[in-house]
C-alpha atoms as a PDB file:
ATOM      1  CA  UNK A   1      31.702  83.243 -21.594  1.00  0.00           C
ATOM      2  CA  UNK A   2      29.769  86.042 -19.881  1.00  0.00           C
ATOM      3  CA  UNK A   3      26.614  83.742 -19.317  1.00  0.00           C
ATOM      4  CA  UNK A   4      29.261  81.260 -17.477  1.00  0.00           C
ATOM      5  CA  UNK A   5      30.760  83.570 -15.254  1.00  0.00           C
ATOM      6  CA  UNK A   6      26.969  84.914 -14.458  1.00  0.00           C
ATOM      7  CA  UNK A   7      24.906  81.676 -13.513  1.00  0.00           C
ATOM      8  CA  UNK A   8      27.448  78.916 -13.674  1.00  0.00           C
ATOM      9  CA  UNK A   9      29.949  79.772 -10.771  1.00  0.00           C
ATOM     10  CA  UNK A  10      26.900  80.113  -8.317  1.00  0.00           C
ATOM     11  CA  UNK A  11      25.579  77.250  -8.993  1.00  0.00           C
ATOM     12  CA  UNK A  12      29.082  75.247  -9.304  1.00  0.00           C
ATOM     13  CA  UNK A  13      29.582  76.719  -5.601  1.00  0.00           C
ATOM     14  CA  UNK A  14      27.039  75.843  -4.294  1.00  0.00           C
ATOM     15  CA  UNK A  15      26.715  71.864  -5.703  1.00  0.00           C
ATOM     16  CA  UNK A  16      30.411  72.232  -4.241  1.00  0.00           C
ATOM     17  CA  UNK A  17      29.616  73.561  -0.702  1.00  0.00           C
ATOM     18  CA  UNK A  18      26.764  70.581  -0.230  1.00  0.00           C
ATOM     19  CA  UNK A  19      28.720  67.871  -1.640  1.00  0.00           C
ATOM     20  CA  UNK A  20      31.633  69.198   0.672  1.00  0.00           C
ATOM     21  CA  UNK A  21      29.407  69.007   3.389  1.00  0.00           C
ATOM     22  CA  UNK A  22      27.723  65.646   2.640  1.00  0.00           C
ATOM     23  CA  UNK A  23      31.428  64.287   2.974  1.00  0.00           C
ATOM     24  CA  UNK A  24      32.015  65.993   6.310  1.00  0.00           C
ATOM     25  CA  UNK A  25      34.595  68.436   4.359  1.00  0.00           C
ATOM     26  CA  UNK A  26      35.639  72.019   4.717  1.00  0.00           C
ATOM     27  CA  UNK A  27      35.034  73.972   1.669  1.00  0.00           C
ATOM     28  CA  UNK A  28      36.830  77.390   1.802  1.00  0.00           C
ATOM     29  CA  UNK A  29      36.148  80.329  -0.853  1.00  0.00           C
ATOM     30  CA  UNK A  30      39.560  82.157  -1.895  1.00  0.00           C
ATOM     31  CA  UNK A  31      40.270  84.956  -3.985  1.00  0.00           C
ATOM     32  CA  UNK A  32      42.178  83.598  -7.127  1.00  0.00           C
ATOM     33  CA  UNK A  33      43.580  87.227  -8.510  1.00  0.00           C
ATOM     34  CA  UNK A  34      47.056  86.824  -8.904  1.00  0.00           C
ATOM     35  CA  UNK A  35      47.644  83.170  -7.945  1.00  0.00           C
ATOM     36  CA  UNK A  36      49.485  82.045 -11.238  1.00  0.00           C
ATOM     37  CA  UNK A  37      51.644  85.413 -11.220  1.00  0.00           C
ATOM     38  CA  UNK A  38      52.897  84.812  -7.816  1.00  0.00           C
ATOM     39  CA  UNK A  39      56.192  82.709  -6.634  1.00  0.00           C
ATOM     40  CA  UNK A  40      54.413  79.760  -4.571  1.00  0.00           C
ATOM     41  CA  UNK A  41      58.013  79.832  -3.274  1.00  0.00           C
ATOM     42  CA  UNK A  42      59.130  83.239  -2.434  1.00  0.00           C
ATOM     43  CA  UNK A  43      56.014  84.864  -3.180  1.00  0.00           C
ATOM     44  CA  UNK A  44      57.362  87.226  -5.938  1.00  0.00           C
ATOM     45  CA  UNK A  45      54.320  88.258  -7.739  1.00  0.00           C
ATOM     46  CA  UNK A  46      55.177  89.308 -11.939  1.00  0.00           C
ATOM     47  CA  UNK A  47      53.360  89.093 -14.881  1.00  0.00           C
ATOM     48  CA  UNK A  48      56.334  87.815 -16.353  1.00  0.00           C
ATOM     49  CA  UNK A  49      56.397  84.625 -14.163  1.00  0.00           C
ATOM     50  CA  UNK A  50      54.001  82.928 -16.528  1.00  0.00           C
ATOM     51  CA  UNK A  51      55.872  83.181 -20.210  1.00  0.00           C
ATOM     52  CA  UNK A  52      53.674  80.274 -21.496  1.00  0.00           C
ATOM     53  CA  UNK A  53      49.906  79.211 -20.472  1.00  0.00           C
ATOM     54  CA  UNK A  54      51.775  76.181 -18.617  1.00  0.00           C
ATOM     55  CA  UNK A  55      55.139  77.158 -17.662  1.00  0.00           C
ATOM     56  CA  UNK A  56      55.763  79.412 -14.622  1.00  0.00           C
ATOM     57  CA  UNK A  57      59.235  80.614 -13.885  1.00  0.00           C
ATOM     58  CA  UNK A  58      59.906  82.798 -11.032  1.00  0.00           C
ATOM     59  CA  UNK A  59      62.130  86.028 -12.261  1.00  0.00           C
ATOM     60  CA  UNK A  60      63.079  86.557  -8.904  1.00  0.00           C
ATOM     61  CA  UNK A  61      64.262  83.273  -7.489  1.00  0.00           C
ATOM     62  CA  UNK A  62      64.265  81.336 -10.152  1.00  0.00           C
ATOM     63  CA  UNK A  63      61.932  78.523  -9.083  1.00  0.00           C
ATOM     64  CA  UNK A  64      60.191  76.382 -12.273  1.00  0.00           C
ATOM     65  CA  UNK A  65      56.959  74.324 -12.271  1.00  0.00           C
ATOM     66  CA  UNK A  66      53.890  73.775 -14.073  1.00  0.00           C
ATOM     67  CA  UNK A  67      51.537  77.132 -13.547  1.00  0.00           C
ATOM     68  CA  UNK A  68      48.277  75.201 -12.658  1.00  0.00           C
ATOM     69  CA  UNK A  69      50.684  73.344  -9.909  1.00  0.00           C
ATOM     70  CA  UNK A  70      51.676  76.616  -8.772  1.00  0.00           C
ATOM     71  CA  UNK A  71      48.715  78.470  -8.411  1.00  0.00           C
ATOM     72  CA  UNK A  72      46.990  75.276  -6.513  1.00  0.00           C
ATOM     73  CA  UNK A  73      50.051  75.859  -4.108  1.00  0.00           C
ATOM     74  CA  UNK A  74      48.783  79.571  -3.692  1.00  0.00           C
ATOM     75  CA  UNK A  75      45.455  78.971  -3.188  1.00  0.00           C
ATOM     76  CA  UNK A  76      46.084  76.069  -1.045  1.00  0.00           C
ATOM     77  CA  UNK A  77      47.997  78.666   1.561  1.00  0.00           C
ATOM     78  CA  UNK A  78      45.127  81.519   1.152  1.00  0.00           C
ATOM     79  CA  UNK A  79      42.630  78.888   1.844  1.00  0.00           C
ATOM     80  CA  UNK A  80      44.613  77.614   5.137  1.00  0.00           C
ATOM     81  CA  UNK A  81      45.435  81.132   5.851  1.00  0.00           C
ATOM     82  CA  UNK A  82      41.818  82.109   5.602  1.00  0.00           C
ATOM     83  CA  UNK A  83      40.456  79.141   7.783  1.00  0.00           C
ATOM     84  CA  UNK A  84      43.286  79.939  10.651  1.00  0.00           C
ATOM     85  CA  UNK A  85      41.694  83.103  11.162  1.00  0.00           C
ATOM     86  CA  UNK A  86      38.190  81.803  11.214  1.00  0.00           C
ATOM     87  CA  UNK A  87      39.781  79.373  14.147  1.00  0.00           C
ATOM     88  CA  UNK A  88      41.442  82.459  15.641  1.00  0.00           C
ATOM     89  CA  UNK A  89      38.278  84.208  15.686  1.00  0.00           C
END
């Protein structure tokens, strides 16, 4: 596992960043800590939103989905968050 997240990661990102750009697509690096704790609703962030692997279940408003779902919801708004202020700048 250690020898993945050394060499493989680099090398997935960048095989990602050239294929995104031999499309003519944006590819935007986000931070993933926290993205399947957090409320892609209300953004309530708790360990105990995720009681199984795939469940997530939001103790504070109560809103259900798959995890991987929600966590592609987070990192969807960090990456369009991220490229506003790129714009912006």
């Amino acid at each position: 596992n250690r020898s993945i997240l050394d060499a493989g990661w680099g090398v997935f990102l960048t095989i990602l960043r050239s294929k995104a750009e031999s499309a003519a697509k944006e590819m935007i690096a986000v931070n993933p800590v926290n993205t399947s704790r957090t409320c892609a609703r209300c953004g309530h962030c708790a360990k105990e939103n995720r009681p199984t692997q795939a469940e997530f279940h939001c103790q504070r408003c109560a809103h259900v989905a798959h995890a991987d779902v929600n966590a592609a919801k987070n990192i969807l708004r960090a990456g369009l968050a991220l490229r506003h202020v790129a714009q912006a700048a």
